[in-house]
PDB file of N, CA and C in Angstrom:
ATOM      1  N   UNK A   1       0.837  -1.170   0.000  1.00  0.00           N
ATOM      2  CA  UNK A   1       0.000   0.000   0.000  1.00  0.00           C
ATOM      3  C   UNK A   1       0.889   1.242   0.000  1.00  0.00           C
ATOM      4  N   UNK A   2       0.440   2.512  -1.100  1.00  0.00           N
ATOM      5  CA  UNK A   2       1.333   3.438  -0.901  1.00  0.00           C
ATOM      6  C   UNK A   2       0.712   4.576   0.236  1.00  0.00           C
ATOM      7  N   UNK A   3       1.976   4.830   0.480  1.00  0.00           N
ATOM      8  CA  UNK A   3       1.263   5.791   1.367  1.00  0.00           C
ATOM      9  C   UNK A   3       1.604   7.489   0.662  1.00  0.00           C
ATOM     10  N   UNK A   4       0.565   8.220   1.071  1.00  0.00           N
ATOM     11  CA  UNK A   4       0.843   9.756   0.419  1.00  0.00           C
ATOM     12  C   UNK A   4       1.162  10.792   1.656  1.00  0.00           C
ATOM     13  N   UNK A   5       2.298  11.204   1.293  1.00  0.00           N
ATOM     14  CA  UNK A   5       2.704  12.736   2.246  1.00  0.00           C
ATOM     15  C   UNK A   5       2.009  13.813   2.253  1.00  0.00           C
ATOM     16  N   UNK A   6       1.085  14.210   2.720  1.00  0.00           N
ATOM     17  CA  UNK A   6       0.618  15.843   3.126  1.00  0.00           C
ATOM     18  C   UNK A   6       1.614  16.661   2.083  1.00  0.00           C
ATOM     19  N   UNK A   7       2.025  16.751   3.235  1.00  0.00           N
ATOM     20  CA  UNK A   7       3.391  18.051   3.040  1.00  0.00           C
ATOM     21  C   UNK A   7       4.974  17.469   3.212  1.00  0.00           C
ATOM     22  N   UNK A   8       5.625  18.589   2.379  1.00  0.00           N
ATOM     23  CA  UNK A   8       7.172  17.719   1.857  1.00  0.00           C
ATOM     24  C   UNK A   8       7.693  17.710   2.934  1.00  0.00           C
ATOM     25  N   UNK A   9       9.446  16.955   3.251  1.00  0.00           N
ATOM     26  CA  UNK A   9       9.649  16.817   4.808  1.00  0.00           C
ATOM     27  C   UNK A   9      10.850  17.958   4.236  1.00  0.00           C
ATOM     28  N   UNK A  10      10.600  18.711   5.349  1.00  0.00           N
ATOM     29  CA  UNK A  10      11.789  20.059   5.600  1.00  0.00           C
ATOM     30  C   UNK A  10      12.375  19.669   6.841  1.00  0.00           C
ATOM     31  N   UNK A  11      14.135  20.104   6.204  1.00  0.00           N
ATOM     32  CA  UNK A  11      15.134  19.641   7.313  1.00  0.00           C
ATOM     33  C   UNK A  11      15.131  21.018   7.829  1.00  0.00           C
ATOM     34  N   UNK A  12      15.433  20.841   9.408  1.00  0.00           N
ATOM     35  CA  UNK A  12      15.644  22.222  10.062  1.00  0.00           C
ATOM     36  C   UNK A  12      17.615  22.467   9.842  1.00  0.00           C
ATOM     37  N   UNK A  13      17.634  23.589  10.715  1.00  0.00           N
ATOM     38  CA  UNK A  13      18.471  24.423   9.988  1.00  0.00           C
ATOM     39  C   UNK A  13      20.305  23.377  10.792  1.00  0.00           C
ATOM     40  N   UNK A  14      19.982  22.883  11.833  1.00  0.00           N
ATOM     41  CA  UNK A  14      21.396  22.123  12.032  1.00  0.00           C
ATOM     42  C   UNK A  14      21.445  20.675  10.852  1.00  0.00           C
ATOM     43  N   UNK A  15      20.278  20.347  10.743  1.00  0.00           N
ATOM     44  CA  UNK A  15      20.146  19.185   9.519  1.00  0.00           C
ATOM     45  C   UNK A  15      20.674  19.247   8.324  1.00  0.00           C
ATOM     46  N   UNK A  16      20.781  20.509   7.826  1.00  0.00           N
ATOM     47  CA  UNK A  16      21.259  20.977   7.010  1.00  0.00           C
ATOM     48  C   UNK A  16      22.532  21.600   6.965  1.00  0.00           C
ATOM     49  N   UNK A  17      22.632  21.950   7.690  1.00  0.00           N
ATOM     50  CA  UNK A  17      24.608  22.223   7.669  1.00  0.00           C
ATOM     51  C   UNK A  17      25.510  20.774   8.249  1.00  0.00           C
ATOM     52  N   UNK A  18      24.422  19.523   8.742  1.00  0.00           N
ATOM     53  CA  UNK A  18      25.736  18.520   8.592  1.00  0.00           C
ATOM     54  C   UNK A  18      25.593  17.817   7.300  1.00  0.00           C
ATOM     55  N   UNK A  19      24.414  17.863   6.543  1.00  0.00           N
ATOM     56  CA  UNK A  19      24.439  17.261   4.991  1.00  0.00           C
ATOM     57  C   UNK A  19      25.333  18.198   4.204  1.00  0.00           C
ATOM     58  N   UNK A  20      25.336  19.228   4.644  1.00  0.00           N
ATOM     59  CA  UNK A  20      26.382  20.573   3.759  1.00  0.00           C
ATOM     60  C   UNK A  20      27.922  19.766   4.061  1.00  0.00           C
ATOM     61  N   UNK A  21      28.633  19.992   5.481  1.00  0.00           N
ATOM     62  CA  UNK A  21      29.706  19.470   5.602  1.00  0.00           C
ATOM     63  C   UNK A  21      29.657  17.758   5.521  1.00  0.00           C
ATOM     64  N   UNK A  22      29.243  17.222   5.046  1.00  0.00           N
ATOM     65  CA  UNK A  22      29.283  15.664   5.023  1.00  0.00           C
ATOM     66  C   UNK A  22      29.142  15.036   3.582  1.00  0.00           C
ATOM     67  N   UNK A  23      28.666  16.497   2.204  1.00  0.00           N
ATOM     68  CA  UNK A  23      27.847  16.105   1.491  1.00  0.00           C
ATOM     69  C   UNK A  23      28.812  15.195   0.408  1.00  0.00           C
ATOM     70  N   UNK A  24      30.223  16.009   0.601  1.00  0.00           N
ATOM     71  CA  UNK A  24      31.651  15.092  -0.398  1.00  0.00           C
ATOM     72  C   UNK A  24      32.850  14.497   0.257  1.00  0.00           C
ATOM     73  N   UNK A  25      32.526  13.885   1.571  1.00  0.00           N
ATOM     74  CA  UNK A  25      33.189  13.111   2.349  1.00  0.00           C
ATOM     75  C   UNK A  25      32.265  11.496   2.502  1.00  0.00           C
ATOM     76  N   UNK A  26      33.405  10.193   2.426  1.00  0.00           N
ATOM     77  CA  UNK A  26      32.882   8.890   2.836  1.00  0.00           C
ATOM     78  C   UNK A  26      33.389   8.923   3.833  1.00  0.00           C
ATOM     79  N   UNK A  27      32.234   8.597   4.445  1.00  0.00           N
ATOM     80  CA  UNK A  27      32.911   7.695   5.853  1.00  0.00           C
ATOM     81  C   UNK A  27      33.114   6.286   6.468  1.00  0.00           C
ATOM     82  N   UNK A  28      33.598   5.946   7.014  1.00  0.00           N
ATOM     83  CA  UNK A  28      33.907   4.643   7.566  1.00  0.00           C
ATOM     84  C   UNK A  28      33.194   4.189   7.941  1.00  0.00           C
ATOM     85  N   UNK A  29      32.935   3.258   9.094  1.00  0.00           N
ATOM     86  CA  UNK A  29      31.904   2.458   9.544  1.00  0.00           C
ATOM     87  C   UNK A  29      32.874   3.226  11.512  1.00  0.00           C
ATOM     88  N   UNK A  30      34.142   3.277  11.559  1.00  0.00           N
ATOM     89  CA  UNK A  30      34.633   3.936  12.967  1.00  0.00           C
ATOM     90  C   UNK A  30      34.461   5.569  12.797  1.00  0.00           C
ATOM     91  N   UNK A  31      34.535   5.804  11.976  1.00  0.00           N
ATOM     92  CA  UNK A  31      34.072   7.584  11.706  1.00  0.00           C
ATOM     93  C   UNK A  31      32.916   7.738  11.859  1.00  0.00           C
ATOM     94  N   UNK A  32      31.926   6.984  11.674  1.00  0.00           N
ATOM     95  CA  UNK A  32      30.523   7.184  11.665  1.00  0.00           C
ATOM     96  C   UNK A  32      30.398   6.954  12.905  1.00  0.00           C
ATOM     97  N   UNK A  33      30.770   5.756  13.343  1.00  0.00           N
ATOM     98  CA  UNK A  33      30.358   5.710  14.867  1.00  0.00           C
ATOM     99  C   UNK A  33      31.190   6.535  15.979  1.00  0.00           C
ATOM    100  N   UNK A  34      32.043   7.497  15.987  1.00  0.00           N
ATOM    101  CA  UNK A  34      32.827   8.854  16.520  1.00  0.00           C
ATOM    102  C   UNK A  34      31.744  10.020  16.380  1.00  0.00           C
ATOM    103  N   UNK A  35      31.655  10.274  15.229  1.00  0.00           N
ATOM    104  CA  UNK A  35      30.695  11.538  14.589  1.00  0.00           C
ATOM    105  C   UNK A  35      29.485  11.265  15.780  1.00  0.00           C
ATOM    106  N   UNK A  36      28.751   9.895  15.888  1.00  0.00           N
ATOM    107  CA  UNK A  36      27.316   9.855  16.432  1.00  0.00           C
ATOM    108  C   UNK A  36      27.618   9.683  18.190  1.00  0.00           C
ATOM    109  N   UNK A  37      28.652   9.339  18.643  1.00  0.00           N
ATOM    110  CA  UNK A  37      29.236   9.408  19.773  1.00  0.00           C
ATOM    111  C   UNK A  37      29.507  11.215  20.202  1.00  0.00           C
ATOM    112  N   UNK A  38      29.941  11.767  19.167  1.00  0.00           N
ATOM    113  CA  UNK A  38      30.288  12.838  20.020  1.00  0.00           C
ATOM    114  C   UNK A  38      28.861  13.974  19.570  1.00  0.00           C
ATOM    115  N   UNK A  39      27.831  13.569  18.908  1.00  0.00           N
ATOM    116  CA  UNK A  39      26.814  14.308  18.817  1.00  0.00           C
ATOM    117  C   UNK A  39      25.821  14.075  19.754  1.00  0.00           C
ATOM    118  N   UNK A  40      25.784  12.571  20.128  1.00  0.00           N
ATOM    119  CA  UNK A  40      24.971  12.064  21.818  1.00  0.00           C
ATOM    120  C   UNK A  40      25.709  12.913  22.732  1.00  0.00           C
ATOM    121  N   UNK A  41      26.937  12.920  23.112  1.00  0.00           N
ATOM    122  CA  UNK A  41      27.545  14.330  24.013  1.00  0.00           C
ATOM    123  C   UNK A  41      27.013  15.251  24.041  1.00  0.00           C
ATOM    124  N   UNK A  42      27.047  16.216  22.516  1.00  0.00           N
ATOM    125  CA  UNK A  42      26.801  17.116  22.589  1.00  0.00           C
ATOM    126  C   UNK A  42      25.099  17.745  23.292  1.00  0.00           C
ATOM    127  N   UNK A  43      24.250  16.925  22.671  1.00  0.00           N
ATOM    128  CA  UNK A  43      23.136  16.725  23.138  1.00  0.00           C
ATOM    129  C   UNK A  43      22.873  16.579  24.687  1.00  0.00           C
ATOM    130  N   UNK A  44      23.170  15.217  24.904  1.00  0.00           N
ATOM    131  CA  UNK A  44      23.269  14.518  26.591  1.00  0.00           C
ATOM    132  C   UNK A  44      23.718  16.210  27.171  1.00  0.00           C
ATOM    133  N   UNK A  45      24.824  16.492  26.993  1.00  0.00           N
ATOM    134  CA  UNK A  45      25.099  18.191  27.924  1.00  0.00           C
ATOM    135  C   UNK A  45      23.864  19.155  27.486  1.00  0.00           C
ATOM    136  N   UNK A  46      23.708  19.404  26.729  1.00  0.00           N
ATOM    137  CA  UNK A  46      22.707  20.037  25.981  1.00  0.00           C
ATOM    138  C   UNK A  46      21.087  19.666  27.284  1.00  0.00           C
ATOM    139  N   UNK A  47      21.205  18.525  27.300  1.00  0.00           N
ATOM    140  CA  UNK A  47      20.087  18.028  27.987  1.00  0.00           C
ATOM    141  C   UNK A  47      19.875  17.900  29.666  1.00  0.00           C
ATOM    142  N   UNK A  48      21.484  18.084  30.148  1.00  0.00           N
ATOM    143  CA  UNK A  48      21.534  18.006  31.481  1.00  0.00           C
ATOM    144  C   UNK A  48      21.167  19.733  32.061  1.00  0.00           C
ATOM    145  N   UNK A  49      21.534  20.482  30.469  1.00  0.00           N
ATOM    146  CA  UNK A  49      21.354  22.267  31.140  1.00  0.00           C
ATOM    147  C   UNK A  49      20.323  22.132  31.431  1.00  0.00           C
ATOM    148  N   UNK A  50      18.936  20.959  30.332  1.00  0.00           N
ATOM    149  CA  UNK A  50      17.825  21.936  30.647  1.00  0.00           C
ATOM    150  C   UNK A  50      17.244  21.014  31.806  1.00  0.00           C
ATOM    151  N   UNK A  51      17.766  20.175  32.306  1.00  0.00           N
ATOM    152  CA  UNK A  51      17.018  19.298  33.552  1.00  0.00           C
ATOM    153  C   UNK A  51      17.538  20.166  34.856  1.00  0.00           C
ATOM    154  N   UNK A  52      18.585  20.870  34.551  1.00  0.00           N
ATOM    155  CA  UNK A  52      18.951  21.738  36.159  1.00  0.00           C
ATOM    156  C   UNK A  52      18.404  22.774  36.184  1.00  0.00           C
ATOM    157  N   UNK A  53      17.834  23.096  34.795  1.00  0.00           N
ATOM    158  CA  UNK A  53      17.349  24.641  35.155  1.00  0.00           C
ATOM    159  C   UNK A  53      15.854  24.573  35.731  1.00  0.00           C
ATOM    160  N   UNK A  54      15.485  23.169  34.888  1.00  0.00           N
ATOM    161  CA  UNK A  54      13.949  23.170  35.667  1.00  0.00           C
ATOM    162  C   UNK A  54      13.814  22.206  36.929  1.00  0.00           C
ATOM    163  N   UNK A  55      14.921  22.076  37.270  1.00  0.00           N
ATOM    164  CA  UNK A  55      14.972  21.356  39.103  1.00  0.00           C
ATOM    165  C   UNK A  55      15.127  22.588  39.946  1.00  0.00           C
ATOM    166  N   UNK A  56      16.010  23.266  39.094  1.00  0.00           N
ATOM    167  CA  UNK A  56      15.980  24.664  39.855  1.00  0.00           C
ATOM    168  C   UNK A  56      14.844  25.815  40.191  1.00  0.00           C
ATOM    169  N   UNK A  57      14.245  25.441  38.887  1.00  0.00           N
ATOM    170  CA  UNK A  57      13.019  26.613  38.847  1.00  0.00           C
ATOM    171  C   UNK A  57      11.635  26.008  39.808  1.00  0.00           C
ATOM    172  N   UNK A  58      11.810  24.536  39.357  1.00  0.00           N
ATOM    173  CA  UNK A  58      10.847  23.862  40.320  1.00  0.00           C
ATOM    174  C   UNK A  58      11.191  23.627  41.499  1.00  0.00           C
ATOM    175  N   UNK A  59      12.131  24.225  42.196  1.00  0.00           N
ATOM    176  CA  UNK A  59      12.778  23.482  43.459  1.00  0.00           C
ATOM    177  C   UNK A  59      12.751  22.119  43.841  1.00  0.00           C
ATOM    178  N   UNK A  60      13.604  21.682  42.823  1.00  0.00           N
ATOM    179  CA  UNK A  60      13.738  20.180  42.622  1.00  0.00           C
ATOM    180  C   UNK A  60      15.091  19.623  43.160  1.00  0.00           C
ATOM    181  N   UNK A  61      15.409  18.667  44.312  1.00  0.00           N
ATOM    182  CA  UNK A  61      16.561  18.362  44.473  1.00  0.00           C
ATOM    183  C   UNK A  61      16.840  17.076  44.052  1.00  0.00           C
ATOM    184  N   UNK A  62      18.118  16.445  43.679  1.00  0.00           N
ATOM    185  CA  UNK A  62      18.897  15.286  43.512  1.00  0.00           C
ATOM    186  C   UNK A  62      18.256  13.944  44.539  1.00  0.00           C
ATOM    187  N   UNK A  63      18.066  14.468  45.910  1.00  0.00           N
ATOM    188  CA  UNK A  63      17.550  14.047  47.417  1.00  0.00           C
ATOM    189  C   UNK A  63      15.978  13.838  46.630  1.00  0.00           C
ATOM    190  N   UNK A  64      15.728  14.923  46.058  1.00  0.00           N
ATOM    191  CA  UNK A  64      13.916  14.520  45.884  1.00  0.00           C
ATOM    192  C   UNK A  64      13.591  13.272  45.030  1.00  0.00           C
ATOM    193  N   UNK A  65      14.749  13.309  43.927  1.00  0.00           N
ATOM    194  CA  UNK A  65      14.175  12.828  42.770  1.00  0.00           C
ATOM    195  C   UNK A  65      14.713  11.131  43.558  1.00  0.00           C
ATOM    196  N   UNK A  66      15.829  10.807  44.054  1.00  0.00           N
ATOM    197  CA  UNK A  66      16.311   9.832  44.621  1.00  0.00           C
ATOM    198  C   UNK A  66      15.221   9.408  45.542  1.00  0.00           C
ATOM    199  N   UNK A  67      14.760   9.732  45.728  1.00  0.00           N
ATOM    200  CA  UNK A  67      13.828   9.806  47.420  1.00  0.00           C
ATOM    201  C   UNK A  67      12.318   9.124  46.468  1.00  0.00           C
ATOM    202  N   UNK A  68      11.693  10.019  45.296  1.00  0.00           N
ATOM    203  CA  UNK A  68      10.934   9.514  44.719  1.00  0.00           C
ATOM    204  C   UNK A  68      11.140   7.900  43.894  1.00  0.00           C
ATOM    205  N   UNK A  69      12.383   8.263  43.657  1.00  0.00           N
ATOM    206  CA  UNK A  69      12.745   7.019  42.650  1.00  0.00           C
ATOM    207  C   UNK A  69      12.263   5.830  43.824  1.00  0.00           C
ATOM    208  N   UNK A  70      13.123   5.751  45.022  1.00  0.00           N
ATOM    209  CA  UNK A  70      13.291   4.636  45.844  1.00  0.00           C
ATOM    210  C   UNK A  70      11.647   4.032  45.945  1.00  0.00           C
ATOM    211  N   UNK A  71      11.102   5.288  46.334  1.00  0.00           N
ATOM    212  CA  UNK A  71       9.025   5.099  46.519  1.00  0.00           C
ATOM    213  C   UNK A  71       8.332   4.060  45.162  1.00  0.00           C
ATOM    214  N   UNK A  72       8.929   4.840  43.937  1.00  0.00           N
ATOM    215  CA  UNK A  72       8.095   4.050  42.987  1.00  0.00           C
ATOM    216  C   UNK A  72       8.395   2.771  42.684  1.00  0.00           C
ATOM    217  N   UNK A  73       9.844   2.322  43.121  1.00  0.00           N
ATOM    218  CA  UNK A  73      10.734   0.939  43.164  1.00  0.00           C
ATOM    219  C   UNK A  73      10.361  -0.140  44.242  1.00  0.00           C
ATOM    220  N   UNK A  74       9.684   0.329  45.252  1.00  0.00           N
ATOM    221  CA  UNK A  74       9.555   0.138  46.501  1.00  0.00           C
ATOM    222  C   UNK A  74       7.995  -0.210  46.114  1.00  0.00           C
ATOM    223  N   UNK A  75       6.882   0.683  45.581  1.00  0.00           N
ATOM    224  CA  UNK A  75       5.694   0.329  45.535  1.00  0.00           C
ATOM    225  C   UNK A  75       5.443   0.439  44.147  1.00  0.00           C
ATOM    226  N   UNK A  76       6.401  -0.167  43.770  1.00  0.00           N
ATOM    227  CA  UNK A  76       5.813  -0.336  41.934  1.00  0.00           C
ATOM    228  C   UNK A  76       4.043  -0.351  41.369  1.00  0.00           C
ATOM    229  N   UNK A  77       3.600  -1.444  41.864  1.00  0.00           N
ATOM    230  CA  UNK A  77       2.422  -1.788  41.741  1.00  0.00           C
ATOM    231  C   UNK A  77       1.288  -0.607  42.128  1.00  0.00           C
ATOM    232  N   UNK A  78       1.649  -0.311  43.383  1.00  0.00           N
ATOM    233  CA  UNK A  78       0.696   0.974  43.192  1.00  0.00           C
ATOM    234  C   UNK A  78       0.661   2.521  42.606  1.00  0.00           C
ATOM    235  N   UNK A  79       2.179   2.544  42.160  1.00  0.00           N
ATOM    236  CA  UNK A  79       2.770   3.505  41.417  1.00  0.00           C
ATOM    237  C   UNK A  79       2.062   3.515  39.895  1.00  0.00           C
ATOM    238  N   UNK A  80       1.865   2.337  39.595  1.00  0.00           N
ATOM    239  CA  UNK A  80       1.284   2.017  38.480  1.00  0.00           C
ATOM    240  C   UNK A  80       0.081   2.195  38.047  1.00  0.00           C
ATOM    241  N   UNK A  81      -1.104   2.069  39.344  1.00  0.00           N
ATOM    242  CA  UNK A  81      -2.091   1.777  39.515  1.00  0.00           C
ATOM    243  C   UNK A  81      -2.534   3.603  39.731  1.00  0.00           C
ATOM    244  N   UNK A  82      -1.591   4.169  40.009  1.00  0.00           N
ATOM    245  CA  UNK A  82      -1.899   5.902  39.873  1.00  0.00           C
ATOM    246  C   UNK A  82      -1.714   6.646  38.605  1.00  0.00           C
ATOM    247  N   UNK A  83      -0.690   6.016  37.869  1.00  0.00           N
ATOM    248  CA  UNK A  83      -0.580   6.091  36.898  1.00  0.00           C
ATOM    249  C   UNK A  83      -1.425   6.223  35.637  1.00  0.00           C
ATOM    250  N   UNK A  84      -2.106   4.927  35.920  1.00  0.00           N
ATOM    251  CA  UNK A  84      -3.228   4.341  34.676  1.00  0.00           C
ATOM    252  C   UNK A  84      -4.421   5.117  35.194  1.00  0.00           C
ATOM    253  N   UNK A  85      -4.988   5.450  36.462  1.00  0.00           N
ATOM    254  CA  UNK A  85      -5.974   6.170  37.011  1.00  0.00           C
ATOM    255  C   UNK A  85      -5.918   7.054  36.466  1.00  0.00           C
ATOM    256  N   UNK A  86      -4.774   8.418  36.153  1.00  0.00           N
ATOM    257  CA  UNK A  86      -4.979   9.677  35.489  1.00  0.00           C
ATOM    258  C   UNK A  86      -4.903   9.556  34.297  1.00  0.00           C
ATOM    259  N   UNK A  87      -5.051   9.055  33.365  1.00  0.00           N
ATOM    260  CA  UNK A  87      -4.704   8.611  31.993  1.00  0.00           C
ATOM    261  C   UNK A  87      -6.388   8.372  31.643  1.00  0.00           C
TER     262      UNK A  87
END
């Protein structure tokens, strides 16, 4: 079955400057996997700014989230059962 697109797919604007620098280079099979290693970095940091800023803004501590974790590990089953209730 074919399927039909709406609308065409547009790359945003970092998508497009690594097809720009990548567009007359081969790469390896260890280059490729470097390139995608150090772009999970870049990201992963990228991603830890925005989890401190909103622990911060929410007054969220390390202690809280540890403290919650242990609760939902501890009472899985009813963790679950609150879960599916608001849904």
């Amino acid at each position: 079955m074919a399927t039909t697109q709406t609308s065409p797919l547009k790359l945003n604007e970092a998508q497009m400057l690594i097809l720009q620098l990548f567009q007359h280079r081969h790469m390896n099979e260890e280059e490729l996997t470097a390139l995608r290693r150090t772009l999970v970095q870049h990201l992963s940091k990228e991603l830890d700014i925005v989890v401190e800023r909103a622990m911060k803004e929410k007054g969220i501590t390390v202690e809280d989230i540890e403290r919650a974790s242990a609760e939902i590990n501890e009472h899985r089953g009813n963790y679950l059962k609150k879960i599916r209730s608001q849904q």
